[in-house]
N, C-alpha and C. Protein backbone atom coordinates (compact mmCIF):
# COMPACT_ATOMS: atom_id res chain seq x y z
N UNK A 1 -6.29 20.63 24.65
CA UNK A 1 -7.35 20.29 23.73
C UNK A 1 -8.43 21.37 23.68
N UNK A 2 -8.29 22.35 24.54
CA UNK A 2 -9.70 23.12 24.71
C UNK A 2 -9.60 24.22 23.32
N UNK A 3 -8.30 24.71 23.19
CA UNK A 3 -7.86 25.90 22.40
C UNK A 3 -8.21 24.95 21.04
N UNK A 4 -8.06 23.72 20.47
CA UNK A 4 -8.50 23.65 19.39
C UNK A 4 -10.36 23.09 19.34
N UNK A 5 -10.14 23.63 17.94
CA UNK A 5 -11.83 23.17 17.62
C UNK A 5 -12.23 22.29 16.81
N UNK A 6 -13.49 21.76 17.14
CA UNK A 6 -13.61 20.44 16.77
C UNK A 6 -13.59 20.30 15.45
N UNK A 7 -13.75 21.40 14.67
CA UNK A 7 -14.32 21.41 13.41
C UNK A 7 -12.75 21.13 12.52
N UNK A 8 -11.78 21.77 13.02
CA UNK A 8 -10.59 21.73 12.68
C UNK A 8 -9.89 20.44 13.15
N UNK A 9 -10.24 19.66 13.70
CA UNK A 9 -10.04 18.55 14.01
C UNK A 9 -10.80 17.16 12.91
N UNK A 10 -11.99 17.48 12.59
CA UNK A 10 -12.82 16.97 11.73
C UNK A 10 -12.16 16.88 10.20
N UNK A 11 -11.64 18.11 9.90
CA UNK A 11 -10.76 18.56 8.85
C UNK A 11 -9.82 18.05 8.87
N UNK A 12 -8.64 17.48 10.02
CA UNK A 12 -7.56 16.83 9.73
C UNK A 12 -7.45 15.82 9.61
N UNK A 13 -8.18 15.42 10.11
CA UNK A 13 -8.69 13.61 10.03
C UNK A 13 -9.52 13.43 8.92
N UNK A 14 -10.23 13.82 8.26
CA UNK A 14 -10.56 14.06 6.84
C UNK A 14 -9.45 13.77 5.90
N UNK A 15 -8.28 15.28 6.13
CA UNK A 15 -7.45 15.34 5.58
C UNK A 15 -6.23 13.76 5.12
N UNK A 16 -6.16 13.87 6.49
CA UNK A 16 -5.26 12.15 6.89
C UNK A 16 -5.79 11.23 6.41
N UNK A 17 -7.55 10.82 5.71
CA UNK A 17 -8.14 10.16 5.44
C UNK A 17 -7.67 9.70 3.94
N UNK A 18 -7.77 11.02 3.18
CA UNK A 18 -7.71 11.33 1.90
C UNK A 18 -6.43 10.69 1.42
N UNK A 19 -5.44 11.00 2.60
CA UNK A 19 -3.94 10.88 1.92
C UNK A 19 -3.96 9.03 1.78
N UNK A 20 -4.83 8.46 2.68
CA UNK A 20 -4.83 6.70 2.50
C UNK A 20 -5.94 6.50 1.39
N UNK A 21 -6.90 7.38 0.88
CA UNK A 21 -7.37 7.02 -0.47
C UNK A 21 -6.53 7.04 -1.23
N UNK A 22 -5.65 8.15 -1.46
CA UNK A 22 -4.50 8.32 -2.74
C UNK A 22 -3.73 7.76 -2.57
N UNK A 23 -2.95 7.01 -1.69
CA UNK A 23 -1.97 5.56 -1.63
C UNK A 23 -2.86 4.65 -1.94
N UNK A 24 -4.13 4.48 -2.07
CA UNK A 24 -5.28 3.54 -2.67
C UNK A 24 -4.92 3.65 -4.40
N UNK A 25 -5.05 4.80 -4.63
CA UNK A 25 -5.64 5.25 -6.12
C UNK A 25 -4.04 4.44 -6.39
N UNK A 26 -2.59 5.43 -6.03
CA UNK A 26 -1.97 5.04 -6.74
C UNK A 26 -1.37 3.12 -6.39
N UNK A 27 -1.25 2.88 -5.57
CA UNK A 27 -1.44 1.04 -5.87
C UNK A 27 -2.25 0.83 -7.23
N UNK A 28 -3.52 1.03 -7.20
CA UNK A 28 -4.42 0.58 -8.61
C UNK A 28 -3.54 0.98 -9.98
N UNK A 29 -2.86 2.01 -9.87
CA UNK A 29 -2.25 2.35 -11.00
C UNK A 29 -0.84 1.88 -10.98
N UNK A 30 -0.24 1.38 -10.11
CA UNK A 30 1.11 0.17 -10.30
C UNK A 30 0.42 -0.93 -10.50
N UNK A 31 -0.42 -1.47 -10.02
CA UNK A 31 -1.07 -2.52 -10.45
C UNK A 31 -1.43 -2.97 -11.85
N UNK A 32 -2.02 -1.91 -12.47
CA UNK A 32 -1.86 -2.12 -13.84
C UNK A 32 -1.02 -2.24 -14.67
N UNK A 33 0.10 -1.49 -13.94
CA UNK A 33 1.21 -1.77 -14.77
C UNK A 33 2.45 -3.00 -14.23
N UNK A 34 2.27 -3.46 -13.09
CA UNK A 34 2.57 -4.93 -12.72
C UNK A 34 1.88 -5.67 -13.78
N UNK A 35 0.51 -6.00 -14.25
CA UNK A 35 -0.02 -6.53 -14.54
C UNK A 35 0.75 -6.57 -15.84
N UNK A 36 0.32 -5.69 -17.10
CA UNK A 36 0.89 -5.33 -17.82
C UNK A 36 2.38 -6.41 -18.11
N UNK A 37 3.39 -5.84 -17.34
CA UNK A 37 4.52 -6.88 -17.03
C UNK A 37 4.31 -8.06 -17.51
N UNK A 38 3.54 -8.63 -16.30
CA UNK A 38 3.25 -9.87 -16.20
C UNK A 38 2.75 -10.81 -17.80
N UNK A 39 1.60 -10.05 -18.22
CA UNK A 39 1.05 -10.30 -19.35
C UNK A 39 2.41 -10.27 -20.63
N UNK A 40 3.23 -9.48 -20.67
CA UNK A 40 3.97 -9.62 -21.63
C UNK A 40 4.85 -10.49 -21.64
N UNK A 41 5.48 -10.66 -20.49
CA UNK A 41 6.42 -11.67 -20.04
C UNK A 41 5.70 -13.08 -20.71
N UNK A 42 4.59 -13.27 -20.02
CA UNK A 42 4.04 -14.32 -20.35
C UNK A 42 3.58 -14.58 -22.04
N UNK A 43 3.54 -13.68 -22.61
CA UNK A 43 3.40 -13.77 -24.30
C UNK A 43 4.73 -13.97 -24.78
N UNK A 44 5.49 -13.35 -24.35
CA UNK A 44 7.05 -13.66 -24.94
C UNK A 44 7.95 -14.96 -24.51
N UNK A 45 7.15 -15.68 -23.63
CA UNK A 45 7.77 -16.87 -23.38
C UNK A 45 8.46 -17.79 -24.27
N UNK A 46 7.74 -18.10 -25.25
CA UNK A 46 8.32 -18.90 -26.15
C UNK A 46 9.67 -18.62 -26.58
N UNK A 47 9.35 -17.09 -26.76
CA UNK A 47 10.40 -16.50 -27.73
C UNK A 47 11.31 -16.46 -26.70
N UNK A 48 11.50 -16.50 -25.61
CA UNK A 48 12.72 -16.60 -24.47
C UNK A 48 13.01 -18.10 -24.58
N UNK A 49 12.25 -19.07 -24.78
CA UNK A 49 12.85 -20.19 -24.71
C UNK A 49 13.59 -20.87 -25.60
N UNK A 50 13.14 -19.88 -26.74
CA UNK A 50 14.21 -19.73 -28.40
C UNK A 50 14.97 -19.50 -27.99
N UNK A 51 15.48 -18.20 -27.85
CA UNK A 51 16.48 -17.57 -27.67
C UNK A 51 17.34 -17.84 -26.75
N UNK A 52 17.12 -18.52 -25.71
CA UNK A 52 18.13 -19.02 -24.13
C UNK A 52 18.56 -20.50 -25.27
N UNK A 53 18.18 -21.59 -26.36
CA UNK A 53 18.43 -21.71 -26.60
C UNK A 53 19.82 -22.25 -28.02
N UNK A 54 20.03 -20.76 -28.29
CA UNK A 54 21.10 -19.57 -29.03
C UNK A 54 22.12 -19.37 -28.52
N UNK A 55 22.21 -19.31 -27.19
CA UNK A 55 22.90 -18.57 -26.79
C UNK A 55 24.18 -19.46 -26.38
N UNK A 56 25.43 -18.70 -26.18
CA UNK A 56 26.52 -19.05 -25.78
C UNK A 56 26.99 -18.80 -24.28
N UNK A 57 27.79 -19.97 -23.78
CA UNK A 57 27.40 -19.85 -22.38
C UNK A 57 27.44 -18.58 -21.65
N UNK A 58 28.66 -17.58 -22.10
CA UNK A 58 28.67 -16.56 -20.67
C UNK A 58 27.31 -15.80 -21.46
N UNK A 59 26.96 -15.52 -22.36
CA UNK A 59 25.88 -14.51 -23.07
C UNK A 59 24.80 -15.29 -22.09
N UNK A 60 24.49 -16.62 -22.24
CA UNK A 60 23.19 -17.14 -21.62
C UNK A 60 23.32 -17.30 -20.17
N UNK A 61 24.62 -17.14 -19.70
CA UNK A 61 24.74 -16.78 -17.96
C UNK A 61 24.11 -15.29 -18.25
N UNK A 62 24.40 -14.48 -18.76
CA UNK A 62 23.90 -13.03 -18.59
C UNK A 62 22.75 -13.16 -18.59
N UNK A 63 22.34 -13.76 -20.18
CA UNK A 63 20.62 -13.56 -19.61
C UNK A 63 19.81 -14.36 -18.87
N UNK A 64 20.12 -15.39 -18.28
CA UNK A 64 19.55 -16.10 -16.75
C UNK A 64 19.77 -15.26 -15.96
N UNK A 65 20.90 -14.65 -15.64
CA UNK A 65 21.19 -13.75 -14.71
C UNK A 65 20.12 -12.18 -14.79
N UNK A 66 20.36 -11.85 -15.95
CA UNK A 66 18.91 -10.41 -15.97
C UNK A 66 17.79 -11.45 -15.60
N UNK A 67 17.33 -12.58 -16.41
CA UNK A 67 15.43 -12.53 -16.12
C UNK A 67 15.65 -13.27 -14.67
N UNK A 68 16.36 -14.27 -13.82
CA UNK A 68 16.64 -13.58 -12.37
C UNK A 68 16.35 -12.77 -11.56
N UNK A 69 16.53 -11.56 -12.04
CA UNK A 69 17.01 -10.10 -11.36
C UNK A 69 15.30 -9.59 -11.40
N UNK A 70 14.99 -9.64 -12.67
CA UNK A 70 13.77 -9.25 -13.53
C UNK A 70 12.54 -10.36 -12.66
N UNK A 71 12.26 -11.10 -12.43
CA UNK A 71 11.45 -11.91 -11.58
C UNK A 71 11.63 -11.59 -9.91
N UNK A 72 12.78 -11.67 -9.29
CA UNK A 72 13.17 -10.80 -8.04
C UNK A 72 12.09 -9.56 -7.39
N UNK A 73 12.74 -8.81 -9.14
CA UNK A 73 12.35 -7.70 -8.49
C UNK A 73 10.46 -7.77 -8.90
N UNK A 74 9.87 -8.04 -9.77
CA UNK A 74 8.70 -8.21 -10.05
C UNK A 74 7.98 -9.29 -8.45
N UNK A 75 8.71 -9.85 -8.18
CA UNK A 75 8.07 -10.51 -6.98
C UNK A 75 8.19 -9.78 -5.74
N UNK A 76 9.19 -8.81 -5.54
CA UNK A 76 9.21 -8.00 -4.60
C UNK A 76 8.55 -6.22 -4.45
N UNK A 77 8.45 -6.50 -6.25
CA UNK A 77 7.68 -5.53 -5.85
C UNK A 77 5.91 -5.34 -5.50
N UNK A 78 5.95 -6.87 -5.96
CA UNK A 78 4.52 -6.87 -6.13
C UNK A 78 3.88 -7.38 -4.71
N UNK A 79 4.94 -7.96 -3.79
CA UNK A 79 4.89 -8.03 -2.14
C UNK A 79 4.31 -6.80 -1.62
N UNK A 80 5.49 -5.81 -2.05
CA UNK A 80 5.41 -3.99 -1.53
C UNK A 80 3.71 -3.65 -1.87
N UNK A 81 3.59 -4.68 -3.11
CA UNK A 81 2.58 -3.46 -3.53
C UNK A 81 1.12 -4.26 -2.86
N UNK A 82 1.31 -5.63 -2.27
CA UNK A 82 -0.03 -6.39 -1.85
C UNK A 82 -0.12 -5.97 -0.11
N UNK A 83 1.40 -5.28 -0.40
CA UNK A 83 1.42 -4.79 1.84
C UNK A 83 0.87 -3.51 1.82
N UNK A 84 0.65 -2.69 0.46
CA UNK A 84 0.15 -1.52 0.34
C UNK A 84 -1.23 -1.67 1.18
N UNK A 85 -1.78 -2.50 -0.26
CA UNK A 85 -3.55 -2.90 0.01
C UNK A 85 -3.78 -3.41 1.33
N UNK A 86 -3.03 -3.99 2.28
CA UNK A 86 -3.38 -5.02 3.39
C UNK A 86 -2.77 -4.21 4.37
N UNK A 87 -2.91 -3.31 4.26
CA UNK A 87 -1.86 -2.45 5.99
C UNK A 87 -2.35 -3.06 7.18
N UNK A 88 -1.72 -2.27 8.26
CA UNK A 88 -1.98 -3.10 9.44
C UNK A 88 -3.28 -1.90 10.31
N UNK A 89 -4.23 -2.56 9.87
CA UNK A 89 -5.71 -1.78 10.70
C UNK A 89 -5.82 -1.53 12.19
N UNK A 90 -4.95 -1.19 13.08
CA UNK A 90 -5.42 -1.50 13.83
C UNK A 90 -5.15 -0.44 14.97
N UNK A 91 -6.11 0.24 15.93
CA UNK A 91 -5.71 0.82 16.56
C UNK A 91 -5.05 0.93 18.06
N UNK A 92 -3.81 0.93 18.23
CA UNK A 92 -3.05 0.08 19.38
C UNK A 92 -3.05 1.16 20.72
N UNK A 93 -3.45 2.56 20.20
CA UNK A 93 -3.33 3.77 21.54
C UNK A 93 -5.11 2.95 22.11
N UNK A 94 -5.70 3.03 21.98
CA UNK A 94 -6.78 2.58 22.51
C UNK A 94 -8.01 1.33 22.03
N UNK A 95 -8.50 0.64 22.82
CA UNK A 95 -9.54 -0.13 22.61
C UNK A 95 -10.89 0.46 22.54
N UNK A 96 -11.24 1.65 22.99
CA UNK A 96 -12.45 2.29 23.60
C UNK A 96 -12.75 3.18 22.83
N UNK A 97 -12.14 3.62 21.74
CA UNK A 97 -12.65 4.59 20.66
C UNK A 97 -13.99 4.77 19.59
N UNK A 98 -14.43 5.52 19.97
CA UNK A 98 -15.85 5.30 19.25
C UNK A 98 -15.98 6.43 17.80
N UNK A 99 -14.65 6.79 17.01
CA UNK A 99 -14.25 7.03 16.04
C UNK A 99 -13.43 5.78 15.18
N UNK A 100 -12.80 4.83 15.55
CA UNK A 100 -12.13 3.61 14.67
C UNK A 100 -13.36 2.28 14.43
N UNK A 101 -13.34 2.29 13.41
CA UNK A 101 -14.25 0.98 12.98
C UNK A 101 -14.45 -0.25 13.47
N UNK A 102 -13.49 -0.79 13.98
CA UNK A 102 -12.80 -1.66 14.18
C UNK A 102 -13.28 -1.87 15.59
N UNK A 103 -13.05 -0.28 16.65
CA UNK A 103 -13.67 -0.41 18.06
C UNK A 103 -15.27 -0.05 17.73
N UNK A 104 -15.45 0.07 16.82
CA UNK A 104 -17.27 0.67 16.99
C UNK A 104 -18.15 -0.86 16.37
N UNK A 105 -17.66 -1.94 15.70
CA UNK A 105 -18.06 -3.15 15.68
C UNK A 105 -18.05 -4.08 16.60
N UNK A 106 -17.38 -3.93 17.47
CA UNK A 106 -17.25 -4.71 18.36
C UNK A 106 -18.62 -4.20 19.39
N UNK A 107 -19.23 -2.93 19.38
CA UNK A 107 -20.18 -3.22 20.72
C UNK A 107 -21.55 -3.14 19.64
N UNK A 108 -22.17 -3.40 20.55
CA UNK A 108 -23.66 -3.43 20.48
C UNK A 108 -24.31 -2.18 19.69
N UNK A 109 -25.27 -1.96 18.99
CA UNK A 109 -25.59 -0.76 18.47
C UNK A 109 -26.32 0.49 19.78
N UNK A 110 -27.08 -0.33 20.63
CA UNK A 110 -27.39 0.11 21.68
C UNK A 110 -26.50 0.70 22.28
N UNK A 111 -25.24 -0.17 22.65
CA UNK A 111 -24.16 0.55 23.14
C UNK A 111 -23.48 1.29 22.79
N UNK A 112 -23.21 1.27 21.67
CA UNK A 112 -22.62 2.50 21.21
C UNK A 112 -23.51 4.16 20.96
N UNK A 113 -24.74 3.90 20.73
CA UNK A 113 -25.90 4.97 21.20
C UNK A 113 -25.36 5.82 22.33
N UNK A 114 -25.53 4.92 23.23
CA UNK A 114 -25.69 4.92 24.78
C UNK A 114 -23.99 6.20 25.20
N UNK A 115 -22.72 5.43 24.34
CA UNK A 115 -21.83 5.88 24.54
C UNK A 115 -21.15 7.20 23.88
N UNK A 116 -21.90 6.95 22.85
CA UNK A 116 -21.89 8.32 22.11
C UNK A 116 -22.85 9.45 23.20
N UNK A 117 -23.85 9.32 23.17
CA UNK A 117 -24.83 10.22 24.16
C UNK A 117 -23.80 10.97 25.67
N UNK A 118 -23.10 9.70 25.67
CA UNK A 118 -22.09 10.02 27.46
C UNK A 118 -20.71 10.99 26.70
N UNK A 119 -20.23 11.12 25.38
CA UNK A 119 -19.32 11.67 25.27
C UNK A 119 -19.24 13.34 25.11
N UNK A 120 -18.14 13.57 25.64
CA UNK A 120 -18.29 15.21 26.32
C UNK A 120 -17.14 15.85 24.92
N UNK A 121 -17.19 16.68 24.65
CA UNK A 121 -16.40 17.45 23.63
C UNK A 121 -15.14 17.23 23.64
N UNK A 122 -14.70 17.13 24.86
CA UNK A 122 -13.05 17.02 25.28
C UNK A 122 -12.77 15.76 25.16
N UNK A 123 -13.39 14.90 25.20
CA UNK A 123 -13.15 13.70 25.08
C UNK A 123 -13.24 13.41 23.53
N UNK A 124 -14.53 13.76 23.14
CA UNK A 124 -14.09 13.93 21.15
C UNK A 124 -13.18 13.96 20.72
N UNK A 125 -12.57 15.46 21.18
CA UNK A 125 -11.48 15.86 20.53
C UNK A 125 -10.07 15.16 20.67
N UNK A 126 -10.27 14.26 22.07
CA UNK A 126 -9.50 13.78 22.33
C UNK A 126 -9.64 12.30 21.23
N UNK A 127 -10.44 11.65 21.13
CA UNK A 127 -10.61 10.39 20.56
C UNK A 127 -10.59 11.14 19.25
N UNK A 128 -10.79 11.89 18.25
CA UNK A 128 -10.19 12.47 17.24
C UNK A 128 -9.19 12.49 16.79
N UNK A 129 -7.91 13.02 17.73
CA UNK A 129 -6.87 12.95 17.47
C UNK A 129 -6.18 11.48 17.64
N UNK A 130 -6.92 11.17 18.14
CA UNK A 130 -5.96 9.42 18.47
C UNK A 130 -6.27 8.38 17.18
N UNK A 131 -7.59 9.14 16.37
CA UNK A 131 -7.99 8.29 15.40
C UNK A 131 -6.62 9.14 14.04
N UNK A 132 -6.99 10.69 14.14
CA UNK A 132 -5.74 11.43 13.40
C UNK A 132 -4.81 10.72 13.37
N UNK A 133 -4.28 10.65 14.76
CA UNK A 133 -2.69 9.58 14.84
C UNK A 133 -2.12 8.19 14.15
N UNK A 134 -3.45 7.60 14.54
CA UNK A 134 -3.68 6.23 13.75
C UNK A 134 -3.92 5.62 12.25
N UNK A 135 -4.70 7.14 11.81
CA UNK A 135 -4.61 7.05 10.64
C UNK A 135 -3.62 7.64 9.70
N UNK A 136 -2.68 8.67 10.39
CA UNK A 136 -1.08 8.90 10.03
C UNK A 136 -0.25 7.91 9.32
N UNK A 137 -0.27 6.67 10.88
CA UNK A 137 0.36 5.88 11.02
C UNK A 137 0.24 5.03 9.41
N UNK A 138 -1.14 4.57 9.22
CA UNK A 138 -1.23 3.63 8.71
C UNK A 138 -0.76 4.23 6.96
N UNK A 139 -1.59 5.81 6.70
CA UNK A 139 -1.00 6.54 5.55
C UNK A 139 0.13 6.12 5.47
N UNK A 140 1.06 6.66 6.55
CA UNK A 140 2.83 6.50 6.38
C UNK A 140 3.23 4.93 5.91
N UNK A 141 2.62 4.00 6.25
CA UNK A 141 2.69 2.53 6.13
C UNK A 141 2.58 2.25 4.58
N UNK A 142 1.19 3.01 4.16
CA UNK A 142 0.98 2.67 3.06
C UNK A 142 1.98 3.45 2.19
N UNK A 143 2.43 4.43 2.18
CA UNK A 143 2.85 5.71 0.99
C UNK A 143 4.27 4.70 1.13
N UNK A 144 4.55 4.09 1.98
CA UNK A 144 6.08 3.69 1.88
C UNK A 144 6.11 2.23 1.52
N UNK A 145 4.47 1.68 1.42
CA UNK A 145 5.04 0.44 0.89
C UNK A 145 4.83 0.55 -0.46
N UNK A 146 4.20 1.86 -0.57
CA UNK A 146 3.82 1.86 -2.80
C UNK A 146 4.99 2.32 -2.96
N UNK A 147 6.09 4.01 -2.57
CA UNK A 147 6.89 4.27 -2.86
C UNK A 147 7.94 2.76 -3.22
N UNK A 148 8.32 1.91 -2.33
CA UNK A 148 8.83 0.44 -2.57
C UNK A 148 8.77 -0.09 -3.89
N UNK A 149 6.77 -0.10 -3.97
CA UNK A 149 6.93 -0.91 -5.11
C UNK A 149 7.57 0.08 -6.50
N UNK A 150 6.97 1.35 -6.23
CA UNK A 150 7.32 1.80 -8.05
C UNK A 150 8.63 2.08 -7.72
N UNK A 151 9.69 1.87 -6.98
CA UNK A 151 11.19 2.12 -7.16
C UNK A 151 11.60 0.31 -7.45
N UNK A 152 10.85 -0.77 -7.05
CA UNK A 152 10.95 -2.05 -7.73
C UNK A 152 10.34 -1.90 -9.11
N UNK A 153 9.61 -1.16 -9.56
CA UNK A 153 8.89 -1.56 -10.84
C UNK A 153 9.81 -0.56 -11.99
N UNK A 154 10.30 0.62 -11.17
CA UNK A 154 11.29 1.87 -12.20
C UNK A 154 12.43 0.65 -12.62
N UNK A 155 13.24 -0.21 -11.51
CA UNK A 155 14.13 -1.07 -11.85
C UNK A 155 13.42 -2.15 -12.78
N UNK A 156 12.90 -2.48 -12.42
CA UNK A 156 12.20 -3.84 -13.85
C UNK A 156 11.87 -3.38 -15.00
N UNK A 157 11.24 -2.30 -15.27
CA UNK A 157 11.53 -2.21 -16.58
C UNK A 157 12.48 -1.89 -16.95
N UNK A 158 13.71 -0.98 -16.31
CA UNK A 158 14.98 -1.24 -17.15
C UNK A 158 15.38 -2.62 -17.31
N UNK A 159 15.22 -3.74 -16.27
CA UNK A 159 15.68 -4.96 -16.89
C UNK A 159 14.72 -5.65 -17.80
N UNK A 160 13.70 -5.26 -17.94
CA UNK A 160 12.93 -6.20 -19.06
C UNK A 160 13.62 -5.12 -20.58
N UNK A 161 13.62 -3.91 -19.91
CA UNK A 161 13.99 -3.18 -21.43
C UNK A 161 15.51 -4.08 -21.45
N UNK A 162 16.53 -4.00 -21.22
CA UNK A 162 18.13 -4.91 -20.96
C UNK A 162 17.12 -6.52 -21.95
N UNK A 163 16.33 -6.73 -21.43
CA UNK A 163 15.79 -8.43 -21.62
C UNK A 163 15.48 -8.19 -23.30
N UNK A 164 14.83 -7.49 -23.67
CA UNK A 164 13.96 -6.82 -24.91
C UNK A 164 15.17 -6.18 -26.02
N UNK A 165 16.05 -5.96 -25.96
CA UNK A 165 17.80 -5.27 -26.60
C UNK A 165 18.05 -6.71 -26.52
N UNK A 166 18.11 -7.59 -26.30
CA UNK A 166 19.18 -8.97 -26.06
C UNK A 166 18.36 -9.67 -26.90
């Protein structure tokens, strides 16, 4: 820990910070277009309940079978995309960190004064990186539960487009 510097440490955890805003930003922007979905589905209802009544049985097994598939995946993706927003906060390498939020609410304001004042550089750098680590973790958590949803949402609109041709 001595060979690196704090400042460059400040910077990566910054860095690592940023990458869980932009798994922020992009959720908001599947979101809208979940939404979107949702809203049309729900305007075209009627006209699905026309039309399922038209139909001949294997044609209307098909299309029970797409809006099925098409609800599935709209419910799973929209799981992916509510585990985005809700990751798991929490930091499990230590309780005693006076960089994670989470450990700096829990004491006293006094105390944490007090404990900041007692911390030595090496120990910074050390509780730096453990916050770096943690907030890796949780980036990686998030980028893979949005990647989830927009590879559920790339599939739903081909089946609502399949739903929309029929």
């Amino acid at each position: 820990m001595k060979k690196l510097k704090l400042s460059f440490l400040q910077n990566e955890l910054n860095r690592v910070s940023e990458w869980i805003r932009f798994s922020d930003k992009k959720s908001a922007f599947l979101s809208a277009y979940y939404s979107g979905i949702f809203l049309g589905i729900i305007s075209y209802k009627d006209s699905v309940i026309c039309s399922i009544s038209k139909f001949q049985s294997w044609r209307l097994f098909f299309y029970i079978a797409v809006i099925s598939i098409a609800a599935g995946l709209f419910i799973l993706g929209m799981f992916f995309l509510i585990s985005s927003v809700f990751p798991r906060l929490k930091n499990t390498n230590t309780d005693k960190s006076l960089f994670y939020f989470g450990n700096i609410s829990k004491l006293k304001l006094i105390d944490y004064f007090n404990e900041m004042e007692k911390l030595t550089e090496d120990e910074t750098k050390k509780q730096i990186s453990e916050q770096i680590y943690t907030n890796s973790i949780i980036a990686t958590q998030k980028m893979n539960y949005v990647k989830n949803s927009t590879k559920a949402l790339f599939v739903l609109v081909i089946f609502v487009f399949i739903l929309v041709l029929m």
